[in-house]
C-alpha atoms as a PDB file:
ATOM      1  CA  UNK A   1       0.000   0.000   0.000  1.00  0.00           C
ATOM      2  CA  UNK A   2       1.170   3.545  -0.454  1.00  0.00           C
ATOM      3  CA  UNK A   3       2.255   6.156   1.594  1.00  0.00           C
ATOM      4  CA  UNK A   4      -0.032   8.785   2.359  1.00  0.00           C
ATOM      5  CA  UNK A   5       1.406  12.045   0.152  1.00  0.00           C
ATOM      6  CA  UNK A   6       1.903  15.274   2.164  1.00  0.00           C
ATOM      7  CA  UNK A   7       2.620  18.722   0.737  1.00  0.00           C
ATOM      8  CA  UNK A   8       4.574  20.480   3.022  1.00  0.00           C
ATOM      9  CA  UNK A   9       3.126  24.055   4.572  1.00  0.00           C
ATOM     10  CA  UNK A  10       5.913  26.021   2.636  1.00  0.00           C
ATOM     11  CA  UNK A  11       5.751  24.842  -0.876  1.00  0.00           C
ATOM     12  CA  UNK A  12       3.508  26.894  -3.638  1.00  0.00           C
ATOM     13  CA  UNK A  13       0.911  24.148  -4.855  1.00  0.00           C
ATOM     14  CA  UNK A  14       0.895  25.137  -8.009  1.00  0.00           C
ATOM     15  CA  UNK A  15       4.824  25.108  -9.056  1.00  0.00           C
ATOM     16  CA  UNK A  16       5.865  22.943  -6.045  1.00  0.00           C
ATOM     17  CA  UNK A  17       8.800  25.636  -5.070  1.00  0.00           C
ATOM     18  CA  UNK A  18       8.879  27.279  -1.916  1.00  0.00           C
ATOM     19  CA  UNK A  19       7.181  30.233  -0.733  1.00  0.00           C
ATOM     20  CA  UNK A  20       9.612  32.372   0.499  1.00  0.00           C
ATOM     21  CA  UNK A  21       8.734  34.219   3.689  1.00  0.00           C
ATOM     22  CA  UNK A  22      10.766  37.342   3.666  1.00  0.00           C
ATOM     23  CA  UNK A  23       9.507  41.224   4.160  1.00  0.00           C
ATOM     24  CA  UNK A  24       9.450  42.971   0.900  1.00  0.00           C
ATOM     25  CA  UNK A  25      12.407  45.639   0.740  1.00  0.00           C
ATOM     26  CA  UNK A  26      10.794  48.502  -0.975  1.00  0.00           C
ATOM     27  CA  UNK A  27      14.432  50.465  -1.322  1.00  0.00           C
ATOM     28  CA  UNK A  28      15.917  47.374  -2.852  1.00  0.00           C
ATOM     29  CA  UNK A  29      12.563  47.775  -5.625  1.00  0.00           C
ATOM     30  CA  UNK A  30      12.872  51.160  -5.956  1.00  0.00           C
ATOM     31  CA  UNK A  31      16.648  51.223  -6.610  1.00  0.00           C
ATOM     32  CA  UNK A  32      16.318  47.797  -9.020  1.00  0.00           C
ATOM     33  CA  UNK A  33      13.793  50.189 -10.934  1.00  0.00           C
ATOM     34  CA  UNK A  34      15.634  52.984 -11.263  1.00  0.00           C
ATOM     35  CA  UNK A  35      18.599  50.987 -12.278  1.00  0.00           C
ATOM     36  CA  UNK A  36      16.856  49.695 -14.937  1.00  0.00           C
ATOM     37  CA  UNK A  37      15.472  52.811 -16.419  1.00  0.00           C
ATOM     38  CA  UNK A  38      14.740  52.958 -20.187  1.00  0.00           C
ATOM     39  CA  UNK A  39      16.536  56.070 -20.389  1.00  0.00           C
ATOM     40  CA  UNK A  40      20.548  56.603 -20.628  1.00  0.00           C
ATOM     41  CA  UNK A  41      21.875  57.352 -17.196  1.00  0.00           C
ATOM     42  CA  UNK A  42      23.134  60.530 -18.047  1.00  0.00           C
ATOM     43  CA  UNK A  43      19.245  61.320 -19.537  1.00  0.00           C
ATOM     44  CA  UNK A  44      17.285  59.855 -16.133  1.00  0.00           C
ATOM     45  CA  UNK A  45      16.403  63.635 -15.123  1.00  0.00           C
ATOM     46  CA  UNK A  46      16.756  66.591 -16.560  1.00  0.00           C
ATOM     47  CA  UNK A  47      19.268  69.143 -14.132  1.00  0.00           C
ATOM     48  CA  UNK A  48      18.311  72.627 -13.825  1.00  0.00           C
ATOM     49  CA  UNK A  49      20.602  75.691 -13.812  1.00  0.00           C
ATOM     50  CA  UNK A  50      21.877  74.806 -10.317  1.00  0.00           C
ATOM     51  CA  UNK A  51      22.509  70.803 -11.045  1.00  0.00           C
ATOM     52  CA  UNK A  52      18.938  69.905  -9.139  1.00  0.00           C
ATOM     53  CA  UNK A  53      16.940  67.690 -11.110  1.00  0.00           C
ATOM     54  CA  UNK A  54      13.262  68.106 -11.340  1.00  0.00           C
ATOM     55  CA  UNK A  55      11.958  65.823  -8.535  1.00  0.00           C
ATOM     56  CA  UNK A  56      14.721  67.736  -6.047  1.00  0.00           C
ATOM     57  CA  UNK A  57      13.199  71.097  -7.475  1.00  0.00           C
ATOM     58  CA  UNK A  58       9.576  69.969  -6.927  1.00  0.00           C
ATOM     59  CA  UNK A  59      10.381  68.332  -3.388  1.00  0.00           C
ATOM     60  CA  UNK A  60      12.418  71.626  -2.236  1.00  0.00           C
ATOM     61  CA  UNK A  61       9.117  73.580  -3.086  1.00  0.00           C
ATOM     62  CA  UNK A  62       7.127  71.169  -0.958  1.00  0.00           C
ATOM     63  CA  UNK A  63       5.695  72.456   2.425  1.00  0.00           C
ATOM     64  CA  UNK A  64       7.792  71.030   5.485  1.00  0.00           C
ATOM     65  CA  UNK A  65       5.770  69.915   8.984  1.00  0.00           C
ATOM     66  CA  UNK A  66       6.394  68.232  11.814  1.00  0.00           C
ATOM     67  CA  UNK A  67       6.074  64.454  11.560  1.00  0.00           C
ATOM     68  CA  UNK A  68       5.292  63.211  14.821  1.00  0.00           C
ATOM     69  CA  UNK A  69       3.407  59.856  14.312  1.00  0.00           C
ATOM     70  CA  UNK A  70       2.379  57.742  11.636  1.00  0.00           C
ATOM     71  CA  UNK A  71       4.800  56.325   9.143  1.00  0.00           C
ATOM     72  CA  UNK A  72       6.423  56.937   5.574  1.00  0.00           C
ATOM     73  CA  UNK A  73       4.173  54.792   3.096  1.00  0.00           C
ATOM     74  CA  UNK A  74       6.993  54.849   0.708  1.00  0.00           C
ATOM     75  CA  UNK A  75       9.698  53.377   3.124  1.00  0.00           C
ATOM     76  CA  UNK A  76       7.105  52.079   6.281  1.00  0.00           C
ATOM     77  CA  UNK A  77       9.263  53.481   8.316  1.00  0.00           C
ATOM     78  CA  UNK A  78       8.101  55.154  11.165  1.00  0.00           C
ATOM     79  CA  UNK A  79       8.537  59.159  11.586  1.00  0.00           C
ATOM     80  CA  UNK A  80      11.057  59.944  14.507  1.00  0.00           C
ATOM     81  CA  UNK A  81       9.723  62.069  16.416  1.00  0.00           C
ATOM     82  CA  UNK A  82       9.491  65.764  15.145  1.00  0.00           C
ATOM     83  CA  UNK A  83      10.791  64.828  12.083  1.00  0.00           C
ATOM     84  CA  UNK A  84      10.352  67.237   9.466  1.00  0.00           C
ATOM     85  CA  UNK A  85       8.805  65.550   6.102  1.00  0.00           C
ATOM     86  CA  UNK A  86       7.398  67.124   2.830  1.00  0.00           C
ATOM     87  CA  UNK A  87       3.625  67.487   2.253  1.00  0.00           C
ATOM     88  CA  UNK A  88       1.961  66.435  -1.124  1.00  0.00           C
ATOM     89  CA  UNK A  89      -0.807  69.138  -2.052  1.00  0.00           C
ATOM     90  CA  UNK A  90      -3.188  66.057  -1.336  1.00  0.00           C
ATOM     91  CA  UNK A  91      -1.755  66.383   2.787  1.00  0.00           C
ATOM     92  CA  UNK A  92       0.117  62.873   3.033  1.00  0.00           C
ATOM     93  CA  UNK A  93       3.750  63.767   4.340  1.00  0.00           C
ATOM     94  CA  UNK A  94       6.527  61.522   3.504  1.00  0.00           C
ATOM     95  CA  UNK A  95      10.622  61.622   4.454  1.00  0.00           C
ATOM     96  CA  UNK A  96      12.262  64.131   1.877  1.00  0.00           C
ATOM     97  CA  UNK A  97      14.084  61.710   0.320  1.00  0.00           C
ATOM     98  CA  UNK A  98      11.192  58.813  -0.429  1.00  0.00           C
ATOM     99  CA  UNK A  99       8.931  61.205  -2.292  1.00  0.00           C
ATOM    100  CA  UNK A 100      12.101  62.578  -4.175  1.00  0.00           C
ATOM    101  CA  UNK A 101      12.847  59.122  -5.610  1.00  0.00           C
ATOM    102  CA  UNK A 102       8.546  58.659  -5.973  1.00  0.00           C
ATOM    103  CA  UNK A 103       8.214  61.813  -8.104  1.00  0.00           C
ATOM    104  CA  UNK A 104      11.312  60.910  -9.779  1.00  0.00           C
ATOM    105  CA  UNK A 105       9.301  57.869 -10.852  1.00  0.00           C
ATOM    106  CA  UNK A 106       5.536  59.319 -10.510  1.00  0.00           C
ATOM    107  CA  UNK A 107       3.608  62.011 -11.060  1.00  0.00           C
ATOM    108  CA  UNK A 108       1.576  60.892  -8.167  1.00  0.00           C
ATOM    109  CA  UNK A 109       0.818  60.559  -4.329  1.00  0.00           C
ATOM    110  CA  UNK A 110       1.626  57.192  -3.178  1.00  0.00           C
ATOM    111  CA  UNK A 111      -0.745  56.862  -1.097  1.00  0.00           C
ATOM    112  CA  UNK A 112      -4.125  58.504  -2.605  1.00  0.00           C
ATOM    113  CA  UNK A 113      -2.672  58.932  -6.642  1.00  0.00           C
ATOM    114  CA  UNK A 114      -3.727  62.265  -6.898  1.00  0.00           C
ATOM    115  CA  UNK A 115      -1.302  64.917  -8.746  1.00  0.00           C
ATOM    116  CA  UNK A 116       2.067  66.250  -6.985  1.00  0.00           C
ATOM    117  CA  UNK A 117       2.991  68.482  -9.489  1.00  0.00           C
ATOM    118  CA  UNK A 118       1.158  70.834 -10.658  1.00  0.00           C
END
């Protein structure tokens, strides 16, 4: 008689290969996309005058508050506390840097998709 056949708690049932049960890294996707940009390297975004490109422009012009709770929805990192972050005309605040790299990849809020730039 045959052995009873098991499929182990781990193991996709459809392919058979594991499931792996690590926390997406949304840095490590956001650099593999901009390191595979369609666009030359030296073309990614266009510099102004002063050598900012157009997403550091855009972010500088951003209102700056007082983060004191909550968390960054493009990092999920938490906001220390007082920590000054940029607000999106929509009112989600990120960290300076996260919706620099968004808007150098979106025209959008991450959170609600409404317009950043006008």
């Amino acid at each position: 008689m045959a052995s009873p056949y098991y499929l182990a708690i781990n193991t996709n049932i459809v392919s058979g290969s594991p499931i792996i049960d690590e926390s997406f890294n949304l840095d490590e996707a956001l650099t593999m996309i901009t390191n595979t940009s369609s666009t030359p390297p030296d073309q990614d975004q266009p510099k102004s005058h002063d050598g900012q490109t157009n997403s550091e422009l855009t972010v500088s012009s951003l209102p700056t508050v007082a983060a004191t709770e909550g968390r960054c929805t493009v990092c999920m990192e938490n906001f220390l506390q007082a920590f000054p972050g940029k607000q999106v005309p929509c009112g989600h605040v990120f960290h300076a840097t996260c919706i620099s790299t968004w808007i150098s990849l979106s025209n959008s809020c991450p959170v609600c998709r409404s317009g950043v730039i006008a």
